[in-house]
PDB file of N, CA and C in Angstrom:
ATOM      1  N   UNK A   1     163.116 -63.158  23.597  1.00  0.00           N
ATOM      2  CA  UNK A   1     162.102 -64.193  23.604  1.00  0.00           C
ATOM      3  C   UNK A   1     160.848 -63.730  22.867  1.00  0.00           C
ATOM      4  N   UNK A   2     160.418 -62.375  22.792  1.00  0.00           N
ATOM      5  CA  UNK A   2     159.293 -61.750  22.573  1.00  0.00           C
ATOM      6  C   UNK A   2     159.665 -61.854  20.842  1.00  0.00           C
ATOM      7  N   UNK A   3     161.136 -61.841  20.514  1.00  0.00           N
ATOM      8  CA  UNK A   3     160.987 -61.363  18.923  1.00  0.00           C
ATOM      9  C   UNK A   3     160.953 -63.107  18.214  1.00  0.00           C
ATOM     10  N   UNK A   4     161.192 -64.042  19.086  1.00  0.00           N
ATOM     11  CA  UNK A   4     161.495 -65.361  18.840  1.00  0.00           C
ATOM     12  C   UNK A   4     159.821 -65.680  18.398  1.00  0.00           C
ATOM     13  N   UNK A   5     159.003 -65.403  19.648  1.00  0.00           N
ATOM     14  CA  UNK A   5     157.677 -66.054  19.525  1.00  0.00           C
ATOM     15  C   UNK A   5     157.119 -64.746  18.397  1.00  0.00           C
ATOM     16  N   UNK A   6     157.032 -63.818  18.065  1.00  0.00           N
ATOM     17  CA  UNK A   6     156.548 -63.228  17.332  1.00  0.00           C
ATOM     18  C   UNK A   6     156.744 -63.622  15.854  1.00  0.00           C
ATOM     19  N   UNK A   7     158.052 -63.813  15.460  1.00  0.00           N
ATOM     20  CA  UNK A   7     158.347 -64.657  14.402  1.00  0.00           C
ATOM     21  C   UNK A   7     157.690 -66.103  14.048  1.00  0.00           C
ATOM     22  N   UNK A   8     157.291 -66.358  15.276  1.00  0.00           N
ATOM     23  CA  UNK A   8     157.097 -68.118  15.264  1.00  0.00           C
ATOM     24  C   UNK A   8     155.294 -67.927  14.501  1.00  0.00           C
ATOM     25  N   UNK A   9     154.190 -66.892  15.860  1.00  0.00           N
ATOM     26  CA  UNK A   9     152.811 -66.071  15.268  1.00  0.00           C
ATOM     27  C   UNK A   9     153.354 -65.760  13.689  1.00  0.00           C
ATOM     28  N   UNK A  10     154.415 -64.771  13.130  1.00  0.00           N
ATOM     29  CA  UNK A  10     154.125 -64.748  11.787  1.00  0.00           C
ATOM     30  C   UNK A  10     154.082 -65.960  10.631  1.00  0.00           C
ATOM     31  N   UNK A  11     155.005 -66.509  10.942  1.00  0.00           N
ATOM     32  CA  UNK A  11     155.195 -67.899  10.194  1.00  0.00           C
ATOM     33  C   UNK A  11     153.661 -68.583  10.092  1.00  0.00           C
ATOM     34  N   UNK A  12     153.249 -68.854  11.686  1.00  0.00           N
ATOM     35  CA  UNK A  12     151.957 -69.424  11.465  1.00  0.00           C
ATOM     36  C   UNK A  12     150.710 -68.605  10.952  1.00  0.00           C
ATOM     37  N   UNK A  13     150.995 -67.262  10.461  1.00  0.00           N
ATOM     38  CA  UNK A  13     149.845 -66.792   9.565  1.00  0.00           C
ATOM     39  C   UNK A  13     150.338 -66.471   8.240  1.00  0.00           C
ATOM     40  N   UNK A  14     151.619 -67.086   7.709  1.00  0.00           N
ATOM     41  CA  UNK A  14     151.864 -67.417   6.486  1.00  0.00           C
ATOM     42  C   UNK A  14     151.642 -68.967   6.378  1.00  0.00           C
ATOM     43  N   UNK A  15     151.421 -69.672   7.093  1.00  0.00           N
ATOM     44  CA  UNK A  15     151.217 -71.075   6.772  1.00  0.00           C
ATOM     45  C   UNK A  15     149.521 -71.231   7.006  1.00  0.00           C
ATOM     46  N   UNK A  16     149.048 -70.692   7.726  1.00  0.00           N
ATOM     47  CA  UNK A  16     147.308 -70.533   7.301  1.00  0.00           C
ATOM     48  C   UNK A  16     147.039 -69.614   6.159  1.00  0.00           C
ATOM     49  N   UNK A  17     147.362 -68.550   5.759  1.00  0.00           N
ATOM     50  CA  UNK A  17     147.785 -68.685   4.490  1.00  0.00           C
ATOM     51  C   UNK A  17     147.891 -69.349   3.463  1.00  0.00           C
ATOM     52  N   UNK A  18     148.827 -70.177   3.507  1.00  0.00           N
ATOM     53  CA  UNK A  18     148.964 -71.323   2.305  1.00  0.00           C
ATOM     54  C   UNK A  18     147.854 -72.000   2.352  1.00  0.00           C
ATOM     55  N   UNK A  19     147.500 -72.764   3.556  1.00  0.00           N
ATOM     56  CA  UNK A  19     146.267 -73.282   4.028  1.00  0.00           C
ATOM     57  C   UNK A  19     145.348 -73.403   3.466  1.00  0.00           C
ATOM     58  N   UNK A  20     144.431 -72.031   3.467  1.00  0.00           N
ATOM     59  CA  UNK A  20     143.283 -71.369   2.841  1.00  0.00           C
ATOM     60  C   UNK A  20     143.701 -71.517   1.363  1.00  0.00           C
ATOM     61  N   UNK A  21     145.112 -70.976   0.803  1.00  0.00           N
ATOM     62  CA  UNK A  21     145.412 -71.407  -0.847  1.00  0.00           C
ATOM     63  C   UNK A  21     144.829 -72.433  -1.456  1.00  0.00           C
ATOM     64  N   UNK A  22     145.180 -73.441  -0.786  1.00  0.00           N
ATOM     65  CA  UNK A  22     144.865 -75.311  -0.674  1.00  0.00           C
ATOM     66  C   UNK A  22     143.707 -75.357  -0.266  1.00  0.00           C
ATOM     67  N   UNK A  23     142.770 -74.729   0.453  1.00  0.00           N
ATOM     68  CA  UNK A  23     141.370 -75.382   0.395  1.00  0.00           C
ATOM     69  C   UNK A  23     140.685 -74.966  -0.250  1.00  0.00           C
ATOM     70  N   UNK A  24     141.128 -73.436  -0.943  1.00  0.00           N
ATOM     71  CA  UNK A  24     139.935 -72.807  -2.082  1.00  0.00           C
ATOM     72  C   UNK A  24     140.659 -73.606  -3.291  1.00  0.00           C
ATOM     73  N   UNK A  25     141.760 -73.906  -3.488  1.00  0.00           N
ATOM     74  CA  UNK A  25     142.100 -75.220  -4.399  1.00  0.00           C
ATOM     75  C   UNK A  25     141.387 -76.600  -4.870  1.00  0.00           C
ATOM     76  N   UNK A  26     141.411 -77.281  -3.700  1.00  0.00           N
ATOM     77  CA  UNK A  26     140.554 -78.301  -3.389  1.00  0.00           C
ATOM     78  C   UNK A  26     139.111 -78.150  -3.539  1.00  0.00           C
ATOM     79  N   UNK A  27     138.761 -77.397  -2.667  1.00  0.00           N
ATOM     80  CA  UNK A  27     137.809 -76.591  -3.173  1.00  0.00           C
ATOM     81  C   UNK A  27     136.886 -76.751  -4.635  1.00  0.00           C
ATOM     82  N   UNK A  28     137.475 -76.210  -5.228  1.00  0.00           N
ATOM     83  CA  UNK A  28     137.396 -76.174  -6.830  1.00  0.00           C
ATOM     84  C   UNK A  28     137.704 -77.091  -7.639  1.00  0.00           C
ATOM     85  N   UNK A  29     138.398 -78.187  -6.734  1.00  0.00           N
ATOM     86  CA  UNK A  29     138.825 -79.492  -7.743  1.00  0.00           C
ATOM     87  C   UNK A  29     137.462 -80.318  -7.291  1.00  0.00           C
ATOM     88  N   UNK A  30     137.042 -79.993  -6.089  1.00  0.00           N
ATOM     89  CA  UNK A  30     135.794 -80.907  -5.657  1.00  0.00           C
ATOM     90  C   UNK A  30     134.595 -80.406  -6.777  1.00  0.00           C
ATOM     91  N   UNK A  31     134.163 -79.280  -6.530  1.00  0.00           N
ATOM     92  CA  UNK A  31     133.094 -78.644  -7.608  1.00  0.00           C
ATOM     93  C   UNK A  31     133.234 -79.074  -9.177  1.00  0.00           C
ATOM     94  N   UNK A  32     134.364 -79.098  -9.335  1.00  0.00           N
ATOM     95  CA  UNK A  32     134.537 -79.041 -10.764  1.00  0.00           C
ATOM     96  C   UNK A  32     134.694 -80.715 -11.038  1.00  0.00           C
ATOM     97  N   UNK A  33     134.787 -81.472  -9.900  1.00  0.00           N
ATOM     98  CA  UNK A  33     134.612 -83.222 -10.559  1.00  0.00           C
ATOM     99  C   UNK A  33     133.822 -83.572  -9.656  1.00  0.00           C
ATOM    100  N   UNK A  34     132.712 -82.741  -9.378  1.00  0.00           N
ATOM    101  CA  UNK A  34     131.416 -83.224  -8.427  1.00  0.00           C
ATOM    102  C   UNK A  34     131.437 -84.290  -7.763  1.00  0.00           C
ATOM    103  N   UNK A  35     132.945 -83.684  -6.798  1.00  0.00           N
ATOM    104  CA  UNK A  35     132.904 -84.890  -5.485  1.00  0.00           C
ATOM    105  C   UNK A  35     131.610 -84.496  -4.819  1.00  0.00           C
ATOM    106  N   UNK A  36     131.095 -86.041  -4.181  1.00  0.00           N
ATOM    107  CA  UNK A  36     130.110 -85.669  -3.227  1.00  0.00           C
ATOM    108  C   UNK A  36     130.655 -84.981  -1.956  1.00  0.00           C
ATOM    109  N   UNK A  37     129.770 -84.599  -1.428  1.00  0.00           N
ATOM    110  CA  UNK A  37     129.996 -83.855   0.094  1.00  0.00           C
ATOM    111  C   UNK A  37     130.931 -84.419   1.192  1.00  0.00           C
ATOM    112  N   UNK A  38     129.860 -85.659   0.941  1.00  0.00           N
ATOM    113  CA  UNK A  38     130.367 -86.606   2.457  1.00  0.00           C
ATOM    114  C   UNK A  38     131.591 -86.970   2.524  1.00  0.00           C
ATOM    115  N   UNK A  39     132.413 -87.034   1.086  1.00  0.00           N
ATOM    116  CA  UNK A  39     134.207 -87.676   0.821  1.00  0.00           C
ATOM    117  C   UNK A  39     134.657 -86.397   1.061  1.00  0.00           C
ATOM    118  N   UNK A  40     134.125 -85.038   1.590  1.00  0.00           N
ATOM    119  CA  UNK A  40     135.186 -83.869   2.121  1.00  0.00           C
ATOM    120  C   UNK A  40     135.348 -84.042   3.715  1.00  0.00           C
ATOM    121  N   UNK A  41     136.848 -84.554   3.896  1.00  0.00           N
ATOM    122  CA  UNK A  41     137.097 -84.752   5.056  1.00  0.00           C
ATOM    123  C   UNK A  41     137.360 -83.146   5.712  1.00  0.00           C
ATOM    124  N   UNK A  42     136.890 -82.524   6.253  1.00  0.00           N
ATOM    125  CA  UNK A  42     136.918 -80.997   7.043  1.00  0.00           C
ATOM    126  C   UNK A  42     137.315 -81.429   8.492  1.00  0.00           C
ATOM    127  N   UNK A  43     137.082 -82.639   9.250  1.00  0.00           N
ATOM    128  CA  UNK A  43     136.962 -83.121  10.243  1.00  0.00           C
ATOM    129  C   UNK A  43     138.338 -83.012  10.975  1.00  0.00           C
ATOM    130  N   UNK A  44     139.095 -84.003   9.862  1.00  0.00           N
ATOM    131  CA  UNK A  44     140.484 -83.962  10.269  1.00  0.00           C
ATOM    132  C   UNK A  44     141.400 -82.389  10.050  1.00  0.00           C
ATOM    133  N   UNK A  45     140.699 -81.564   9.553  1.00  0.00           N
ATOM    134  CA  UNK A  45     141.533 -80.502   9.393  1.00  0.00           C
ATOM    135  C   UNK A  45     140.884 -79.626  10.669  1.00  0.00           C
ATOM    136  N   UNK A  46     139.931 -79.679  10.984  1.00  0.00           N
ATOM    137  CA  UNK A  46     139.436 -78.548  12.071  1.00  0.00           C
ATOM    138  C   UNK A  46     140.225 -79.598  13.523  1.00  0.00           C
ATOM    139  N   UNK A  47     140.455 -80.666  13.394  1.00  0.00           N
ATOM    140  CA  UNK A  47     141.500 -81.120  14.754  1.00  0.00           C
ATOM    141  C   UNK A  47     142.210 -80.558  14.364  1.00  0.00           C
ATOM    142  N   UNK A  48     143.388 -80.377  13.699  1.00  0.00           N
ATOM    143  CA  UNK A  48     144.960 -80.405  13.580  1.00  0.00           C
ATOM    144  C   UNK A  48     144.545 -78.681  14.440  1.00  0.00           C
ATOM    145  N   UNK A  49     143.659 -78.172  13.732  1.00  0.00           N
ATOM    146  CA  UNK A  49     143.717 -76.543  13.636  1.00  0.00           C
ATOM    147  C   UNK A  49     143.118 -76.470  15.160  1.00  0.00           C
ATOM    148  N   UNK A  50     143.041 -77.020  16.106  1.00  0.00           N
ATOM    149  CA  UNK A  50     142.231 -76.976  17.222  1.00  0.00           C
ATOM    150  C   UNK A  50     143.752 -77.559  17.714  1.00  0.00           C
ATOM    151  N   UNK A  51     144.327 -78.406  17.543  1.00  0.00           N
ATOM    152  CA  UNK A  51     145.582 -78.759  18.585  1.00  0.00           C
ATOM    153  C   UNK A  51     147.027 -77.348  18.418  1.00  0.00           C
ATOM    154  N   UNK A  52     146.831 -77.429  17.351  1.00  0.00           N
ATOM    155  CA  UNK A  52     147.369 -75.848  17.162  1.00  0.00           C
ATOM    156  C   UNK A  52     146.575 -74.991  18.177  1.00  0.00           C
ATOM    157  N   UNK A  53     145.891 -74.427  17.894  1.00  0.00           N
ATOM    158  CA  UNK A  53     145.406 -73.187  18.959  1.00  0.00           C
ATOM    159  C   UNK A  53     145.748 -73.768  20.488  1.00  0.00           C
ATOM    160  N   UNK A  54     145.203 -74.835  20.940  1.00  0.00           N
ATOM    161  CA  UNK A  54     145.517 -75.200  22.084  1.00  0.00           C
ATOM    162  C   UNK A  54     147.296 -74.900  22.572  1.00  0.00           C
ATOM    163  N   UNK A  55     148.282 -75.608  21.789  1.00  0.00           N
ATOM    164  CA  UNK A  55     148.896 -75.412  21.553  1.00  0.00           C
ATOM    165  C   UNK A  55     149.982 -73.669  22.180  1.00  0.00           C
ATOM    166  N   UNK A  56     149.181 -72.757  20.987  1.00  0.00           N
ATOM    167  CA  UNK A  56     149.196 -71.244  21.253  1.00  0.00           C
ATOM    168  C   UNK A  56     148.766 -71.102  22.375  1.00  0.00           C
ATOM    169  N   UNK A  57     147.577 -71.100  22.902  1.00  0.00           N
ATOM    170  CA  UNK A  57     147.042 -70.744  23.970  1.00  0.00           C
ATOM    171  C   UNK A  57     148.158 -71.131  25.488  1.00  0.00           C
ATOM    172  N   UNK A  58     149.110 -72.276  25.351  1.00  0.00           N
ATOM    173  CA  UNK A  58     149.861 -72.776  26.052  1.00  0.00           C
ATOM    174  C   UNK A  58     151.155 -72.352  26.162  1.00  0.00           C
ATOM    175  N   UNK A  59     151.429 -71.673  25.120  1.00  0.00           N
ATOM    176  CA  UNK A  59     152.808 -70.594  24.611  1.00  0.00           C
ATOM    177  C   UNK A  59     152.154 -69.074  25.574  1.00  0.00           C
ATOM    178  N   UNK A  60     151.323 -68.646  24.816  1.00  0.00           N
ATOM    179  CA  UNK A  60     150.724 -67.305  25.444  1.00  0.00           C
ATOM    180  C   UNK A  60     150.504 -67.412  27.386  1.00  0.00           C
ATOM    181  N   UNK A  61     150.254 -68.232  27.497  1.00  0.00           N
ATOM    182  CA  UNK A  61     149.916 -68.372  29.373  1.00  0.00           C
ATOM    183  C   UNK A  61     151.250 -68.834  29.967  1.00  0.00           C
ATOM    184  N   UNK A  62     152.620 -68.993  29.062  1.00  0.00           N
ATOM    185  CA  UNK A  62     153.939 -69.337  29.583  1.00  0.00           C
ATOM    186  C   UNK A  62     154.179 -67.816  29.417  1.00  0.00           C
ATOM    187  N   UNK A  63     153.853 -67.083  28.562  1.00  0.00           N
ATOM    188  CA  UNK A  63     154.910 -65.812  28.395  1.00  0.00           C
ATOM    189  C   UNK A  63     154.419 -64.992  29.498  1.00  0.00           C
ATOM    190  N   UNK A  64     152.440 -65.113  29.652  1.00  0.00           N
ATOM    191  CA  UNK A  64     152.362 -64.427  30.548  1.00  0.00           C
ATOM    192  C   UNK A  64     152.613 -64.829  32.272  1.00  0.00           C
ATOM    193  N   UNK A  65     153.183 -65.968  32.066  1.00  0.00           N
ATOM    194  CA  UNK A  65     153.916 -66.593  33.778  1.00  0.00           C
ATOM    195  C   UNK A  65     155.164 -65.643  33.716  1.00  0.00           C
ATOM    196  N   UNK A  66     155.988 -65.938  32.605  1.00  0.00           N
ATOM    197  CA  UNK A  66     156.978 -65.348  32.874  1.00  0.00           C
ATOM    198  C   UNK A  66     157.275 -63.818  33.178  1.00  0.00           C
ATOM    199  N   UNK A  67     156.265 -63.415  32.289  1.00  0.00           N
ATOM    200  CA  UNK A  67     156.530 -61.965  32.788  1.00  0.00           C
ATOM    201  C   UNK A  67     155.710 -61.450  33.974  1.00  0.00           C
ATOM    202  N   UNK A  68     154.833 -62.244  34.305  1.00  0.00           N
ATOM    203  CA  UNK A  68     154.477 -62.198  36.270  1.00  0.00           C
ATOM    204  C   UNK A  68     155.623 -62.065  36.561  1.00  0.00           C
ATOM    205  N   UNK A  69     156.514 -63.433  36.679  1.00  0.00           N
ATOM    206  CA  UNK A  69     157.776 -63.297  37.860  1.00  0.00           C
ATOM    207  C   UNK A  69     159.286 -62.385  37.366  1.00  0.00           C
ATOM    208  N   UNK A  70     159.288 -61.928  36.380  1.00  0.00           N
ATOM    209  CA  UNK A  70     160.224 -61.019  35.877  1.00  0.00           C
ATOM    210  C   UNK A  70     159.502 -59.994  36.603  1.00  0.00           C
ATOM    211  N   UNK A  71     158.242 -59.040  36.055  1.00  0.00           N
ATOM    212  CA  UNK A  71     157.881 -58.008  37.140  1.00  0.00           C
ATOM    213  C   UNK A  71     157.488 -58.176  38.398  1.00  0.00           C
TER     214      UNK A  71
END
């Protein structure tokens, strides 16, 4: 179970990873065709990235139930 969820943590810091690829991307497509500010939606990306952690945080407090009642 431990090598299952560890795999699952790496994946998700190769996909924040990509992530960050795509916003210093964007990024630079905004600067360079002087989008204004206010049309950078950040809003909807700091939810997704907040239901994720929640998410984790809900994985991590199952593993540590389980291994309460295993030891």
């Amino acid at each position: 179970m431990i090598k299952i969820i560890s795999s699952l943590f790496q994946e998700r810091g190769q996909l924040i990873s990509k992530q960050l690829i795509l916003a210093r991307k964007l990024q630079s497509e905004y600067v360079t065709n002087k989008v204004p500010f206010q049309l950078r939606d950040y809003k909807s990306l700091a939810e997704i990235q907040k239901n994720i952690q929640q998410k984790e945080r809900f994985i991590v407090e199952l593993m540590h139930k389980k291994d309460k009642i295993i030891n």
